[in-house]
N, C-alpha and C. Protein backbone atom coordinates (compact mmCIF):
# COMPACT_ATOMS: atom_id res chain seq x y z
N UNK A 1 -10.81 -0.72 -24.26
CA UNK A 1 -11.14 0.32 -23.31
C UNK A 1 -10.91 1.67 -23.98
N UNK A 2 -11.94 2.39 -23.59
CA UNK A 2 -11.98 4.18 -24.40
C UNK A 2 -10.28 4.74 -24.03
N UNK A 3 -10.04 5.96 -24.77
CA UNK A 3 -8.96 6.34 -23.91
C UNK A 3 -9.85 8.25 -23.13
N UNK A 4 -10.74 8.07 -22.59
CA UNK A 4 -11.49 8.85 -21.99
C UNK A 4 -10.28 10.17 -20.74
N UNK A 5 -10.26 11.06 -20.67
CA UNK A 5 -9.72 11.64 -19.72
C UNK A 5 -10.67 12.60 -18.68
N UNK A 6 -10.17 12.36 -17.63
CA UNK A 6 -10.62 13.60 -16.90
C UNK A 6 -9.58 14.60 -16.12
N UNK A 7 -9.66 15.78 -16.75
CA UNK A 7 -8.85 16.63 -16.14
C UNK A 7 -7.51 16.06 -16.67
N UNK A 8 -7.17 15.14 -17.61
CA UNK A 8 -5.74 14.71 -18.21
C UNK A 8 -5.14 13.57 -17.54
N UNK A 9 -6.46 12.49 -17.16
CA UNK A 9 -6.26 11.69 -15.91
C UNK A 9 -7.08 10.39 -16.87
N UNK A 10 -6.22 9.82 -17.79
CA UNK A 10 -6.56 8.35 -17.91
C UNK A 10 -7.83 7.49 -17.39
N UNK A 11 -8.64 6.66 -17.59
CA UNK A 11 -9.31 5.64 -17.05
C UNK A 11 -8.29 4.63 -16.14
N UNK A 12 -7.18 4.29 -16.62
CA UNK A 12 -6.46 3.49 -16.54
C UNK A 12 -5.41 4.04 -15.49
N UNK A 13 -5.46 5.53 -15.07
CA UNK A 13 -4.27 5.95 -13.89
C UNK A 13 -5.53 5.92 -13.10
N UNK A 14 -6.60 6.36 -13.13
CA UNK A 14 -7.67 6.25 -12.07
C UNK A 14 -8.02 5.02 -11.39
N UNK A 15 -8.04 3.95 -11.84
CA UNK A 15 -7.96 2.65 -11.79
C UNK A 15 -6.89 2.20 -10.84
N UNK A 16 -5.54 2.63 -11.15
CA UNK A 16 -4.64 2.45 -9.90
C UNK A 16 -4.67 3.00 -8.50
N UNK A 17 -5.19 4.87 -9.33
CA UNK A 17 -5.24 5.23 -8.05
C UNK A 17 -6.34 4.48 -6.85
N UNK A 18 -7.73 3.62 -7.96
CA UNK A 18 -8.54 3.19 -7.29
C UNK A 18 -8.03 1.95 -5.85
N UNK A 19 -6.59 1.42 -7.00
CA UNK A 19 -6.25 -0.05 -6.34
C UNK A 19 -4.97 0.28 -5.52
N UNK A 20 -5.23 2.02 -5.23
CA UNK A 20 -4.11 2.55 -4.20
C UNK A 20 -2.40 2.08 -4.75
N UNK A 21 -2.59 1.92 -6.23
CA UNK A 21 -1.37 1.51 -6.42
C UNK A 21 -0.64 3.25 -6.86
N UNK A 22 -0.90 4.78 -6.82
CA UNK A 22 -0.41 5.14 -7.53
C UNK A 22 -0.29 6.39 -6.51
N UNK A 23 0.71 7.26 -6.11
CA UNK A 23 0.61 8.01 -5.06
C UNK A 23 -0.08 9.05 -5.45
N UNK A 24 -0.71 9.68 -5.95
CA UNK A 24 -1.51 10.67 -6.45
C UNK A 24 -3.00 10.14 -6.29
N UNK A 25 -3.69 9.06 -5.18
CA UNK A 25 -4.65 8.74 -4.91
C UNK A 25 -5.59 10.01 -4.63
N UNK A 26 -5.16 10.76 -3.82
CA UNK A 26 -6.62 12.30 -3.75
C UNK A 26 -7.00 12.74 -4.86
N UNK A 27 -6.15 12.67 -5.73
CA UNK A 27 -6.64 13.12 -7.56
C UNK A 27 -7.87 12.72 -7.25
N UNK A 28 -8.14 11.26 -7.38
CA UNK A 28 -9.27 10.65 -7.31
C UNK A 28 -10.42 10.86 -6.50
N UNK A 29 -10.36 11.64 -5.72
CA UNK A 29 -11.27 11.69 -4.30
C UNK A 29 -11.30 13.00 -4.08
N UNK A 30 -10.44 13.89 -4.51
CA UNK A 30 -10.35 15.26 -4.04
C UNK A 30 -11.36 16.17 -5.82
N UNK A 31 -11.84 15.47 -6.82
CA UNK A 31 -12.11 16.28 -8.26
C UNK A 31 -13.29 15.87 -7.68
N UNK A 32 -13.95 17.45 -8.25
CA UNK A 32 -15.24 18.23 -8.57
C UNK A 32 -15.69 17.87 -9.80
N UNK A 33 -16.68 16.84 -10.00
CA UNK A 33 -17.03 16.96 -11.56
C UNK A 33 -17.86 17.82 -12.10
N UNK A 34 -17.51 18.61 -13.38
CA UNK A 34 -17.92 20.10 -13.99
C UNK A 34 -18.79 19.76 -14.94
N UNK A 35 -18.04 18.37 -15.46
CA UNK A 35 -18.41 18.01 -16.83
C UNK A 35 -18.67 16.52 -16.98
N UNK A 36 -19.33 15.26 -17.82
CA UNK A 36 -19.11 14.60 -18.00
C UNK A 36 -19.60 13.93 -19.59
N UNK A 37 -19.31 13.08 -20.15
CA UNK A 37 -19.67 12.70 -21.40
C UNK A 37 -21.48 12.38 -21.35
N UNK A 38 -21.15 11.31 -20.10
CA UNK A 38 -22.99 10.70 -20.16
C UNK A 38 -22.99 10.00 -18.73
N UNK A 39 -23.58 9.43 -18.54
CA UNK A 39 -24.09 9.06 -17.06
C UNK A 39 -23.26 8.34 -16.62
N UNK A 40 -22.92 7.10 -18.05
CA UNK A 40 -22.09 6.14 -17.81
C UNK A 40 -20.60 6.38 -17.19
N UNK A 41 -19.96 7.44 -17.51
CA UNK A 41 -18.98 8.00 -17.50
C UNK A 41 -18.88 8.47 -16.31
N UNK A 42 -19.97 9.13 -15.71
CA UNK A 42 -19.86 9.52 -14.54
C UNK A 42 -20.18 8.46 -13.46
N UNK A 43 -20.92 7.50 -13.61
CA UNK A 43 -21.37 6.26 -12.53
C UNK A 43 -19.63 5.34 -12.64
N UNK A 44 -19.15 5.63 -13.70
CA UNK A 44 -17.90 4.61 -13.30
C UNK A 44 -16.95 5.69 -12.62
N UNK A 45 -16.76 6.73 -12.22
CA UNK A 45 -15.89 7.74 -11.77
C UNK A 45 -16.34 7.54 -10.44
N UNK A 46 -17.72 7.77 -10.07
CA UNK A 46 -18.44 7.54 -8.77
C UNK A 46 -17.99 5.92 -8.27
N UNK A 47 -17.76 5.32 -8.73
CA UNK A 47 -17.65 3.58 -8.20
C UNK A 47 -15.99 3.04 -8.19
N UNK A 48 -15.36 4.37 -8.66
CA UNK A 48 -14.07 4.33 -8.84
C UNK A 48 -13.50 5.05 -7.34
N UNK A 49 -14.15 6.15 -7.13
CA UNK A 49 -13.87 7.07 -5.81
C UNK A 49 -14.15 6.48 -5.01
N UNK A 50 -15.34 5.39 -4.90
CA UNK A 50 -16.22 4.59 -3.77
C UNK A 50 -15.23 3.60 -3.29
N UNK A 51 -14.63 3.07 -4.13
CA UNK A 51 -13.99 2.10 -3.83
C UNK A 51 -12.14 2.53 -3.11
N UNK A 52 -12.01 3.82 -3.82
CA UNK A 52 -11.15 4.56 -2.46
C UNK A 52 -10.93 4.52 -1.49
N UNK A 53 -12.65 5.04 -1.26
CA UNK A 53 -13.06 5.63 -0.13
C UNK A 53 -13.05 4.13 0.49
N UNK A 54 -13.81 3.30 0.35
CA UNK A 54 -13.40 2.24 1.29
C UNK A 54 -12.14 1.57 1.45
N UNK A 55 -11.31 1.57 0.48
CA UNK A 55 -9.71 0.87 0.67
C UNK A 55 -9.25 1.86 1.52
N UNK A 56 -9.41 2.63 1.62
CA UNK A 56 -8.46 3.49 3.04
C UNK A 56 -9.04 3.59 4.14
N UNK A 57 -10.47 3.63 4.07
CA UNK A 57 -10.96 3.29 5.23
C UNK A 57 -10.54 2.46 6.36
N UNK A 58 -10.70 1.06 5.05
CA UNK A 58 -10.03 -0.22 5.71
C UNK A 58 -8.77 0.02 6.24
N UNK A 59 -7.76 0.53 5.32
CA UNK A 59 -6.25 1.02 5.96
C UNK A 59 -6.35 1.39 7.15
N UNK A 60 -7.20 2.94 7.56
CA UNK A 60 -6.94 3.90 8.29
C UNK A 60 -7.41 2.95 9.51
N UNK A 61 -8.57 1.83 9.74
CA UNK A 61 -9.13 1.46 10.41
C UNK A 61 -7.92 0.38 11.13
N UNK A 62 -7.73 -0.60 10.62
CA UNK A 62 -6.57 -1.08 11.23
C UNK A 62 -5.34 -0.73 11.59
N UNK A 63 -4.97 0.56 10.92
CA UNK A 63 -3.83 1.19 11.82
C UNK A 63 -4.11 1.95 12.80
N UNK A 64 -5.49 2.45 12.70
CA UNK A 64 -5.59 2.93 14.43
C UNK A 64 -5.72 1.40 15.56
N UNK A 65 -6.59 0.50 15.15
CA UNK A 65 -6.17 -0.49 15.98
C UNK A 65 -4.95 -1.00 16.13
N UNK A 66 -3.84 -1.31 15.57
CA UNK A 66 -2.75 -1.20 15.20
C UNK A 66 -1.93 -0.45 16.73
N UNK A 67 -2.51 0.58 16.38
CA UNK A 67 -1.68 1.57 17.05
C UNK A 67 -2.33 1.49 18.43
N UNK A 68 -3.47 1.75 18.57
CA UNK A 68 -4.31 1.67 20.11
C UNK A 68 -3.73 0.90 20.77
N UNK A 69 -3.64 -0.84 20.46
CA UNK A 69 -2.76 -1.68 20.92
C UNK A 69 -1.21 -1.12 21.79
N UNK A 70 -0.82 -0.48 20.55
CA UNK A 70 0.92 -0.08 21.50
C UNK A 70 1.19 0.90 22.26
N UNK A 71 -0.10 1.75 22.33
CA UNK A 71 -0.32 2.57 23.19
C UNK A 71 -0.30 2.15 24.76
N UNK A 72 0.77 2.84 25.77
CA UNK A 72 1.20 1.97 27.05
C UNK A 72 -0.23 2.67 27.60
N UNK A 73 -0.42 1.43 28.80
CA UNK A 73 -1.52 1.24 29.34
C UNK A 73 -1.67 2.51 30.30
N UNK A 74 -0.81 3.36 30.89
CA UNK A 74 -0.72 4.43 31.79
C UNK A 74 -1.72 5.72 30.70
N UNK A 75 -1.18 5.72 29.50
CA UNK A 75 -1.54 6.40 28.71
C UNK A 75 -3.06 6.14 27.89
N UNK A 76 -3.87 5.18 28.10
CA UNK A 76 -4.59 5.01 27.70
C UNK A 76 -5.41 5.18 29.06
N UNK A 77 -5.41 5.30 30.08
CA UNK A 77 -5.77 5.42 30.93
C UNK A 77 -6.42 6.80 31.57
N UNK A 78 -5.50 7.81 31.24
CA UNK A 78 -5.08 8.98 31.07
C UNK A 78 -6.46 9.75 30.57
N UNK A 79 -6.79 10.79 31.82
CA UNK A 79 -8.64 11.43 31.67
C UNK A 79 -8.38 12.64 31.45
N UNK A 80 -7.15 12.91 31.49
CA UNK A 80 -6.78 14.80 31.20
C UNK A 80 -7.44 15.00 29.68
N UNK A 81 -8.12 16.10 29.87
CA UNK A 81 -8.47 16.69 28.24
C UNK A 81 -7.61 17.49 28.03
């Protein structure tokens, strides 16, 4: 594997951040690309963020169900805006 950087950011820390193993995950999701070597470089950065974007999705999605659940029934009920 290259030792490629972006912004001083490994293939290989991007990769975690991809597999949500690394707390600096927005690195990944929050960079503007300015620059890139070649297409290739940039289609694996794009499929790296993609796959982010859906692992937290998934997260965010079951902890609101999660949570909707323990929400008491008076309160879910509840029409005040």
């Amino acid at each position: 594997m290259s030792h490629t950087t972006l912004f001083c950011t490994t293939w290989e820390q991007l990769e975690e951040m991809a597999r949500l193993s690394n707390p600096f995950v927005s690195t990944s999701v929050d960079l503007k690309i300015v620059y890139y070597l070649d297409e290739k470089n940039s289609q694996r950065f794009m499929e790296l963020r993609d796959a982010v974007d859906k692992r937290l999705a998934h997260l965010l999605a079951s902890k609101t169900c999660r949570t909707s659940k323990s929400i008491p029934r008076r309160l879910k009920n509840d029409t005040r805006t």
